[in-house]
C-alpha atoms as a PDB file:
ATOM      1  CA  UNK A   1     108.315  68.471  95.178  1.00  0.00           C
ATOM      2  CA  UNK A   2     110.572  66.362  96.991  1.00  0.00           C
ATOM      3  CA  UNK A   3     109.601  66.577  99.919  1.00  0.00           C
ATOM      4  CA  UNK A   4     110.039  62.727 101.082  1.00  0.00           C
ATOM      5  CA  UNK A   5     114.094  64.068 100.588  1.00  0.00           C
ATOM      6  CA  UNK A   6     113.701  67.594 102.190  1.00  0.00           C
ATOM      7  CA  UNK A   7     112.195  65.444 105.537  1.00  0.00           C
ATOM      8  CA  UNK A   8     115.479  63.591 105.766  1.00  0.00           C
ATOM      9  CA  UNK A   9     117.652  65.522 107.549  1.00  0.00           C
ATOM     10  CA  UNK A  10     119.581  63.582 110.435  1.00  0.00           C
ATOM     11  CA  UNK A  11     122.087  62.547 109.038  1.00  0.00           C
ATOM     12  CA  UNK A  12     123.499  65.988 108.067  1.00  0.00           C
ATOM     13  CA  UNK A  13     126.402  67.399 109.968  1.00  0.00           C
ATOM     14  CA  UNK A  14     126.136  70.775 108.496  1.00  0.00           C
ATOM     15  CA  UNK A  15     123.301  73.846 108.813  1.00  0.00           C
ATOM     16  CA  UNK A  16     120.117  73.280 106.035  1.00  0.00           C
ATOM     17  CA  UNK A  17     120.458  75.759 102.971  1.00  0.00           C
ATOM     18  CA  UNK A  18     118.095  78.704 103.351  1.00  0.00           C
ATOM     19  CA  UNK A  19     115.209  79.197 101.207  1.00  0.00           C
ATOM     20  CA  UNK A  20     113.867  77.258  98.590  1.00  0.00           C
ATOM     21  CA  UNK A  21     116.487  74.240  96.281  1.00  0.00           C
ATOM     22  CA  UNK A  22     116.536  75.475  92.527  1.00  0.00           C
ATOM     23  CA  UNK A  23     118.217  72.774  90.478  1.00  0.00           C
ATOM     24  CA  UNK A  24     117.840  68.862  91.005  1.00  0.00           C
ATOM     25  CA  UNK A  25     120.052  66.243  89.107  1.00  0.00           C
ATOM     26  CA  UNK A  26     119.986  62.529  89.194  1.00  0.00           C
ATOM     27  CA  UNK A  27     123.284  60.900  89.330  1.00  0.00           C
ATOM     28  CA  UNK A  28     124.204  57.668  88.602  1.00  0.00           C
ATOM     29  CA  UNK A  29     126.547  54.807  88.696  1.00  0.00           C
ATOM     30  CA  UNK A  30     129.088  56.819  90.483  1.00  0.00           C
ATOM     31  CA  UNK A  31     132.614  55.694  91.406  1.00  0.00           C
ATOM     32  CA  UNK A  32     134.052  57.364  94.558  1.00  0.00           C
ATOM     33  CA  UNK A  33     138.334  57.132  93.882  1.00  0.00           C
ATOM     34  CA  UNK A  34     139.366  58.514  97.364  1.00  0.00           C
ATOM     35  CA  UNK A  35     143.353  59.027  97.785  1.00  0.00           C
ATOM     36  CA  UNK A  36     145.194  59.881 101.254  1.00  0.00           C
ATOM     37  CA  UNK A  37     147.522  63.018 100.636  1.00  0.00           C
ATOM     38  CA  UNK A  38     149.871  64.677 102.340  1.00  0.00           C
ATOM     39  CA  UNK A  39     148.272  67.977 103.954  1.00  0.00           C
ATOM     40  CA  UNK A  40     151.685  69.731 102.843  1.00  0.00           C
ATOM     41  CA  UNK A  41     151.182  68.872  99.486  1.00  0.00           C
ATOM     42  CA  UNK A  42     147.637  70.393  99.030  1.00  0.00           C
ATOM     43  CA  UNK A  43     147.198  73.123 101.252  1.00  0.00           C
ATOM     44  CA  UNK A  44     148.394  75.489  99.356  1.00  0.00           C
ATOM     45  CA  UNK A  45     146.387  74.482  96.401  1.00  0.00           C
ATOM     46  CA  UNK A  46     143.240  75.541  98.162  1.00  0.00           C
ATOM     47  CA  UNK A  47     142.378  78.930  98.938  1.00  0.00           C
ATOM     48  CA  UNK A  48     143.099  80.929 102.628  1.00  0.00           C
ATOM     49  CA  UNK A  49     139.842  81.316 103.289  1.00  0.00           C
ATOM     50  CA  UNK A  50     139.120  77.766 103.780  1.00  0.00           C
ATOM     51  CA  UNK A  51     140.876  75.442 105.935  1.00  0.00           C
ATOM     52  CA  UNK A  52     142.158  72.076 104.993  1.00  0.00           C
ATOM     53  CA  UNK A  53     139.716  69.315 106.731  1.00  0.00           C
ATOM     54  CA  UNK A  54     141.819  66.072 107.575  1.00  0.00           C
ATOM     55  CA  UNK A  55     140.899  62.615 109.078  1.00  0.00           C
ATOM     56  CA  UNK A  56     143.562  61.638 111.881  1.00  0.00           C
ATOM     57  CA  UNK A  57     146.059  63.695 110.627  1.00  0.00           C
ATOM     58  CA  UNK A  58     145.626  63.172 106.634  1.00  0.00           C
ATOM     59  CA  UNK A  59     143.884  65.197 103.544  1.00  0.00           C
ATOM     60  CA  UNK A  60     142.317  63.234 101.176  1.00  0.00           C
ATOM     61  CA  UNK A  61     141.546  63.946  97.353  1.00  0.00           C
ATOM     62  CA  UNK A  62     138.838  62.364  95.594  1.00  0.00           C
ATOM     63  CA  UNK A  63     138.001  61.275  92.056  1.00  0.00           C
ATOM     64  CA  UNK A  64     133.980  60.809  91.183  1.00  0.00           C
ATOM     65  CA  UNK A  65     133.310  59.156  87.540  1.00  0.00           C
ATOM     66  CA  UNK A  66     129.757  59.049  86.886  1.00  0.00           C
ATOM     67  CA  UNK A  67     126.293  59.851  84.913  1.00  0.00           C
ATOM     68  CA  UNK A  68     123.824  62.900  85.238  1.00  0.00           C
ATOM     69  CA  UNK A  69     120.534  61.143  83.779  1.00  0.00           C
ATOM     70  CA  UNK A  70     117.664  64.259  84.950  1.00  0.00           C
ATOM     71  CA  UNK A  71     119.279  67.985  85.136  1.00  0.00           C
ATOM     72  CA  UNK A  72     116.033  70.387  85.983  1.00  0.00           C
ATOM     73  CA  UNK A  73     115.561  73.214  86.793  1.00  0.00           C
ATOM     74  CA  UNK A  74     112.961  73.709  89.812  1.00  0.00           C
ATOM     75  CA  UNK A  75     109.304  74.058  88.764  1.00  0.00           C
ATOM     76  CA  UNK A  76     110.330  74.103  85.059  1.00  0.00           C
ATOM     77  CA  UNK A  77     110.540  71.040  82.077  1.00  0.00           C
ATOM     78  CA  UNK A  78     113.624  69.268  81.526  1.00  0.00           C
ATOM     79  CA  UNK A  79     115.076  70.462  78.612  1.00  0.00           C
ATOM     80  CA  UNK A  80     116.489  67.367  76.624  1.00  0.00           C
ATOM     81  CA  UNK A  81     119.493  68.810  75.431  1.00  0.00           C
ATOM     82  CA  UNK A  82     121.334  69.056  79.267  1.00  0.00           C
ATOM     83  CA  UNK A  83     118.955  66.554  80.752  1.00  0.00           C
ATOM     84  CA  UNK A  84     121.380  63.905  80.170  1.00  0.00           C
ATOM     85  CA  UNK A  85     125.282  63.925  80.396  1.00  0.00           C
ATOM     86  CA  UNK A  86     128.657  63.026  81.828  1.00  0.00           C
ATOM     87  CA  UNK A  87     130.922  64.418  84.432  1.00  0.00           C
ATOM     88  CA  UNK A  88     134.073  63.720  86.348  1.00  0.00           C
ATOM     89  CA  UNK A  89     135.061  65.724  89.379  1.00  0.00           C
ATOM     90  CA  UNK A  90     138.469  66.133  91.168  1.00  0.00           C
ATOM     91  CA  UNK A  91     137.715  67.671  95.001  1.00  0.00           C
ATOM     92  CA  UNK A  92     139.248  68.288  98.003  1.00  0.00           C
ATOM     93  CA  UNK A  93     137.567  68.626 101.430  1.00  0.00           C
ATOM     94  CA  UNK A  94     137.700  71.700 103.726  1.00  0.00           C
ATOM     95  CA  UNK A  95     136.200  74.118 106.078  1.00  0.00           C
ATOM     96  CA  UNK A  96     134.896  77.407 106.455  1.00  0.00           C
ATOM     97  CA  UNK A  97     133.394  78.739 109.453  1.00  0.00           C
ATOM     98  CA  UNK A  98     133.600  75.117 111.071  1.00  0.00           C
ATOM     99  CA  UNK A  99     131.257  73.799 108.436  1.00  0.00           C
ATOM    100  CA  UNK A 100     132.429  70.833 106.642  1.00  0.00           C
ATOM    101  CA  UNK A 101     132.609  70.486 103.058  1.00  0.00           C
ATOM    102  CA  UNK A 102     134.440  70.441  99.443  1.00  0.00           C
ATOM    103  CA  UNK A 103     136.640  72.620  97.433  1.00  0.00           C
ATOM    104  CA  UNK A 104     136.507  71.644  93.988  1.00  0.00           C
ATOM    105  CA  UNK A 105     139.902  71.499  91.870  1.00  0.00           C
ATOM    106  CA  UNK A 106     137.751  70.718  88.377  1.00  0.00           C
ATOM    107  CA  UNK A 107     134.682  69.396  87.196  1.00  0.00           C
ATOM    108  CA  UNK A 108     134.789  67.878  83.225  1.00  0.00           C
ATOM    109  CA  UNK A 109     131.347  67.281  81.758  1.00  0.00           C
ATOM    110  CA  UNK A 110     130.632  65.968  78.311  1.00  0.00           C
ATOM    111  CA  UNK A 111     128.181  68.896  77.048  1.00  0.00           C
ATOM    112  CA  UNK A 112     128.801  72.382  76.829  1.00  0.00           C
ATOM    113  CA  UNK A 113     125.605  74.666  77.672  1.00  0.00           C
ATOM    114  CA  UNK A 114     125.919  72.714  81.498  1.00  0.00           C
ATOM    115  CA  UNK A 115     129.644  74.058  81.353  1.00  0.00           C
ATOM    116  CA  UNK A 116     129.384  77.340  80.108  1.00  0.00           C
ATOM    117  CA  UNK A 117     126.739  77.489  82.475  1.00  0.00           C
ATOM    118  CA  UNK A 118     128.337  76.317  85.827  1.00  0.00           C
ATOM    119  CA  UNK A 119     131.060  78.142  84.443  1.00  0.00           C
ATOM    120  CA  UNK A 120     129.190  81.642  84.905  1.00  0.00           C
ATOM    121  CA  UNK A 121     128.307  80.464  87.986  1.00  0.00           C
ATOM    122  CA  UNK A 122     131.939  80.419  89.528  1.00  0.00           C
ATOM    123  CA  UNK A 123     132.535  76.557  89.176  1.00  0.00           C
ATOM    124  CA  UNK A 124     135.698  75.514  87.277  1.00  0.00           C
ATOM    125  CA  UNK A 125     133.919  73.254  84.385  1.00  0.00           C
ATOM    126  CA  UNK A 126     135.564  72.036  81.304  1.00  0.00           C
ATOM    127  CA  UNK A 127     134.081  70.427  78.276  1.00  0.00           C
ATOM    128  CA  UNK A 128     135.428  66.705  77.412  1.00  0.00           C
ATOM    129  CA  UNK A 129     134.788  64.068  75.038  1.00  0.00           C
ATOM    130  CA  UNK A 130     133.389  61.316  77.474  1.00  0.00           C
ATOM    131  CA  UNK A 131     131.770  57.847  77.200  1.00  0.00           C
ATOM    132  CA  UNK A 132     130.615  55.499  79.745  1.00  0.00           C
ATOM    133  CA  UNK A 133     129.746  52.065  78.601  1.00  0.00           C
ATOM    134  CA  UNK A 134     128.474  49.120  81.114  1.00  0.00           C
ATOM    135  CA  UNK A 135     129.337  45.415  79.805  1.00  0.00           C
ATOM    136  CA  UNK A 136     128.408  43.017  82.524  1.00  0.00           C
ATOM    137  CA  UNK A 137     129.140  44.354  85.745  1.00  0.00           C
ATOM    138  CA  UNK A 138     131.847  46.611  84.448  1.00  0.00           C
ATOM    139  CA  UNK A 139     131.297  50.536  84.168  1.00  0.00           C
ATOM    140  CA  UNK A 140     134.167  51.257  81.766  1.00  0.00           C
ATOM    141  CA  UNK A 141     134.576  54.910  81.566  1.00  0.00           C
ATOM    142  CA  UNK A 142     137.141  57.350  79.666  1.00  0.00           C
ATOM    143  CA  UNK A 143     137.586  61.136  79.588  1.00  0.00           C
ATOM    144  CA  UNK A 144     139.507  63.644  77.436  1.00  0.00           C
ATOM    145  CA  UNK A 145     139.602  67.112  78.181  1.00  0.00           C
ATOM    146  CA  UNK A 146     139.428  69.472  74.983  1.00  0.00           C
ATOM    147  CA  UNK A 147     142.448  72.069  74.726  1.00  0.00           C
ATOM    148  CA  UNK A 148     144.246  69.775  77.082  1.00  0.00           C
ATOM    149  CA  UNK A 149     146.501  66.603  76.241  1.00  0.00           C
ATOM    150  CA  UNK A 150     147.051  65.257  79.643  1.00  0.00           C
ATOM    151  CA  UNK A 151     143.943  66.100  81.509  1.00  0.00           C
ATOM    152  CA  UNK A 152     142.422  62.477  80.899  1.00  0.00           C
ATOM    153  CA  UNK A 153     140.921  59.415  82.376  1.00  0.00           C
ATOM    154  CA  UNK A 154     140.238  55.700  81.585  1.00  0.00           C
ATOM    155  CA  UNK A 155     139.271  53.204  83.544  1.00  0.00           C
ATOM    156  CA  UNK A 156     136.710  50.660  84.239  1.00  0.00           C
ATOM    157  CA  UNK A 157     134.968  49.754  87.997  1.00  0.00           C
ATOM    158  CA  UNK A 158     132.205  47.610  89.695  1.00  0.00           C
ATOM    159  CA  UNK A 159     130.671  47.216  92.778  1.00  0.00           C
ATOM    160  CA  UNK A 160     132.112  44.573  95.009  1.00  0.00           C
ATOM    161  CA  UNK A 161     130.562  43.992  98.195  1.00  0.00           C
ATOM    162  CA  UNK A 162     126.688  44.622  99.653  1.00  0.00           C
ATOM    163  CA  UNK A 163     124.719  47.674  99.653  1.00  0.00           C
ATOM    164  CA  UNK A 164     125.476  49.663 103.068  1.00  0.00           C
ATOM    165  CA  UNK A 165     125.385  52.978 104.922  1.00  0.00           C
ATOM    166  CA  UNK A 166     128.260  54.236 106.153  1.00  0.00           C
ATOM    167  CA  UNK A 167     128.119  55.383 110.033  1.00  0.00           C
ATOM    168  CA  UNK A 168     128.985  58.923 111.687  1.00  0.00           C
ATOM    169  CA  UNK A 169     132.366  58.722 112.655  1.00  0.00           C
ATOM    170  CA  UNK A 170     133.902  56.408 110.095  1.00  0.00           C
ATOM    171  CA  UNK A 171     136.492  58.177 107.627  1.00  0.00           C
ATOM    172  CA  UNK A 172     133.572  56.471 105.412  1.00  0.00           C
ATOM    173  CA  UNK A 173     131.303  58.821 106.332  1.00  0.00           C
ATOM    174  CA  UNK A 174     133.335  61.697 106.930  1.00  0.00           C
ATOM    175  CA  UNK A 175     134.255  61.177 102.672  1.00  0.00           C
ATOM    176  CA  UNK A 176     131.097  61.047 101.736  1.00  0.00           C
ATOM    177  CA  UNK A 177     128.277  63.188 103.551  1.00  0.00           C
ATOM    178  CA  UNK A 178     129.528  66.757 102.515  1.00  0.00           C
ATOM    179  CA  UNK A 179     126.272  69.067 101.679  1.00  0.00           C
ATOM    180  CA  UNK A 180     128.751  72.825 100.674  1.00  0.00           C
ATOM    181  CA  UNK A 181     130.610  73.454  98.038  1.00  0.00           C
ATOM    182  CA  UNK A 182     132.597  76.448  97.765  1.00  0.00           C
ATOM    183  CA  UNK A 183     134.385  77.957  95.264  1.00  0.00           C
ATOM    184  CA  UNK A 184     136.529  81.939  95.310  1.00  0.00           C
ATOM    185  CA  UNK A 185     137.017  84.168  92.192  1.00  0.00           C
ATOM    186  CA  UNK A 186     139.254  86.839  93.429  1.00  0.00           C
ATOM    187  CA  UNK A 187     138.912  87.356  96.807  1.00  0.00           C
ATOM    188  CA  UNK A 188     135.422  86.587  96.792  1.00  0.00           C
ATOM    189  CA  UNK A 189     134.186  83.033  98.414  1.00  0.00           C
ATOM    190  CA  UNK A 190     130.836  81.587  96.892  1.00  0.00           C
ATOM    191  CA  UNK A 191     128.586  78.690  98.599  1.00  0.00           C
ATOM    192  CA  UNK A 192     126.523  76.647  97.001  1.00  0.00           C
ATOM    193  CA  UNK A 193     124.658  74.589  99.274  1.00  0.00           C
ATOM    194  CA  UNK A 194     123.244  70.805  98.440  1.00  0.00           C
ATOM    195  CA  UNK A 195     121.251  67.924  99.909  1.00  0.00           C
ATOM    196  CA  UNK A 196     119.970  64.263  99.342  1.00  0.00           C
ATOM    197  CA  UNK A 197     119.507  61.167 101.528  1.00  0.00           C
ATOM    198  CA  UNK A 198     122.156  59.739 102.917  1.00  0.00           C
ATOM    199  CA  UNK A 199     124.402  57.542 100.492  1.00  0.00           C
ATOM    200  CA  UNK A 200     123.628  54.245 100.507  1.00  0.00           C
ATOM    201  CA  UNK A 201     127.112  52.922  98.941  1.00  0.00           C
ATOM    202  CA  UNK A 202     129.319  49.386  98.070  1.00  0.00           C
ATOM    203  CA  UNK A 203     133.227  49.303  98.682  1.00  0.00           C
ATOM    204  CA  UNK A 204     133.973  49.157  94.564  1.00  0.00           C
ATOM    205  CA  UNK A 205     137.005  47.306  92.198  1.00  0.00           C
ATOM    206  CA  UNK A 206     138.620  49.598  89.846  1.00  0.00           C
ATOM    207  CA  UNK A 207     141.228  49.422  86.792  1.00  0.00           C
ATOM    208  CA  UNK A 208     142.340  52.360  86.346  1.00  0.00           C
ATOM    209  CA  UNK A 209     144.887  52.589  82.984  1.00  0.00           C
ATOM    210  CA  UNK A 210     144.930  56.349  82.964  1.00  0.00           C
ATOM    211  CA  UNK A 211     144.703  59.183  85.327  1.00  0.00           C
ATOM    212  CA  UNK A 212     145.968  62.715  84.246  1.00  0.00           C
ATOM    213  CA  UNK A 213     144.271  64.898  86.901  1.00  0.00           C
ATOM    214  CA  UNK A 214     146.224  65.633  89.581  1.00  0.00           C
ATOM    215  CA  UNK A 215     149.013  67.824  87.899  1.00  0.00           C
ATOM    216  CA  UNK A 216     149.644  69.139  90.955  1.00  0.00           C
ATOM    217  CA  UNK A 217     150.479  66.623  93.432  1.00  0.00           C
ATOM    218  CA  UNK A 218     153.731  64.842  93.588  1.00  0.00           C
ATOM    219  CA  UNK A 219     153.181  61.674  91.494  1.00  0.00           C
ATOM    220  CA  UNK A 220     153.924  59.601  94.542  1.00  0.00           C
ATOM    221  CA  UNK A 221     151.029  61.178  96.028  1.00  0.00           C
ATOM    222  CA  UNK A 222     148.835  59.471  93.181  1.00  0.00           C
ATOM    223  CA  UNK A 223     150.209  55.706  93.424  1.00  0.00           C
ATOM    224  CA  UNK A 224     149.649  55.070  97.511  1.00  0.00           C
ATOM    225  CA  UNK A 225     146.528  53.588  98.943  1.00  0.00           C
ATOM    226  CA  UNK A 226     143.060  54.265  97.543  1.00  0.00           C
ATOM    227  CA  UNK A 227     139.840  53.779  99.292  1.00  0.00           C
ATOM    228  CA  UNK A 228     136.837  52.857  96.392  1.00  0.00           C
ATOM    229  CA  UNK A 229     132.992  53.543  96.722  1.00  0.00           C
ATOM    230  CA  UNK A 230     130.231  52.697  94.337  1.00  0.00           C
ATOM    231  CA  UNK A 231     126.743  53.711  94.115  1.00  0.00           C
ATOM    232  CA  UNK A 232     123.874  53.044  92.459  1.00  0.00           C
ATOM    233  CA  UNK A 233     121.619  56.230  92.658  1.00  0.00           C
ATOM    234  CA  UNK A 234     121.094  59.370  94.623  1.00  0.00           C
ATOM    235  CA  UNK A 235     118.770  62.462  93.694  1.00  0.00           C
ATOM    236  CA  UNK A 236     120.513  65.816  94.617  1.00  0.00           C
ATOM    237  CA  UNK A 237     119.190  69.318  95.075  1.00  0.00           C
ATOM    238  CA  UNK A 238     120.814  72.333  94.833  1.00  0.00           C
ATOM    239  CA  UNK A 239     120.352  75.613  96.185  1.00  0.00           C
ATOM    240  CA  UNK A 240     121.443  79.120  94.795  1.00  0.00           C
ATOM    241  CA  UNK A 241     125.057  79.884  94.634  1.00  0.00           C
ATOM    242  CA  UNK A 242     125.242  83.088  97.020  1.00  0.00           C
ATOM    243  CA  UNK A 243     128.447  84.974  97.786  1.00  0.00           C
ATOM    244  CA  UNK A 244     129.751  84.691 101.153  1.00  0.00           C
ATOM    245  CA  UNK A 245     132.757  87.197 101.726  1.00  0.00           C
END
């Protein structure tokens, strides 16, 4: 089963997951919100055992609106309830062991069993109210975390340029292709490794009229340049979290 995705592999800049992948999700219509921070202001948000992975000299944080449309797991049915749902993650990119990839600060989704479960699995989910609503070539997407009154989002984006791939060595690139996650509970790190075909992505136009996820950065931090992907489509499997330390 997916094996036309398992075969592409070059573009990777990281080691292939061991063993066999055992969830896939489709995601859709996602918009990348990439902001330059200070590395002062976010390394010690991240835990010591990873390093803070810059481009020329800055860290970047990223925020990624977008639409889960087939959640499976491997060999089995989709079940209908979590086939189908939102999410909107705040990361951070890093290093362990010289392998590139992302620290996640928090991942809202807009159904609970998916949360509860990625939950038990070491990732820091929380349940939102969420809707995502296209009119003409406008995604216009808002987010409310439950429990919290200021851990929100509402905004609305489109694609704005053609379809292309970005190359190695472009801070492009460097934002995008990330294939581990990692995530520590107590002094323990977990992995969880991922991969897909390389993104295929548009530079993107965003209005963003709310934006009350990055508590912990200096609000001037928040308001300097942004650099804006769309794109369309990408399947994505996942392998089995496993604990690394």
């Amino acid at each position: 089963m997916y094996t036309d995705i398992l075969r592409e592999t070059d573009h990777r800049v990281s080691p292939f997951p061991h063993g066999p992948w055992m969830i896939t999700q489709k995601w859709d219509h996602l918009l990348f919100m990439h902001l330059p921070v200070s590395p002062e202001d976010i390394r010690s948000h991240i835990p010591d055992q990873m390093e803070l992975d810059t481009y020329d000299g800055e860290a970047w944080v990223s925020i990624i609106p977008f639409k889960i449309s087939d959640m499976r797991m491997r060999m089995l049915p989709s079940f209908p309830y979590i086939k189908r749902f939102l999410e909107l993650n705040v990361r951070t990119y890093v290093k362990r062991n010289g392998i590139p990839g992302i620290y996640f600060f928090s991942l809202d989704a807009s159904k609970i069993l998916p949360v509860l479960g990625a939950r038990a699995g070491t990732l820091p989910y929380f349940f939102a109210n969420m809707s995502m609503k296209r009119k003409g070539e406008w995604f216009h997407y808002q987010s409310k975390r439950h429990g919290s009154r200021d851990a929100a989002f509402k905004g609305k984006y489109r694609p704005s340029s053609e379809i292309f791939r970005p190359e190695k060595g472009t801070i492009d690139n460097w934002l995008l292709e990330r294939y581990y996650l990692w995530t520590q509970v107590k002094n323990s790190v977990f992995s969880i490794g991922i991969h897909h075909r390389p993104w295929e992505v548009t530079d993107a136009e965003a209005v963003i009229e709310k934006q009350g996820l990055l508590p912990f950065l200096p609000p001037e931090s928040t308001v300097s340049r942004m650099m804006l992907h769309y794109a369309y489509s990408r399947r994505v499997l996942f392998w089995p979290i496993k604990k690394v330390d």
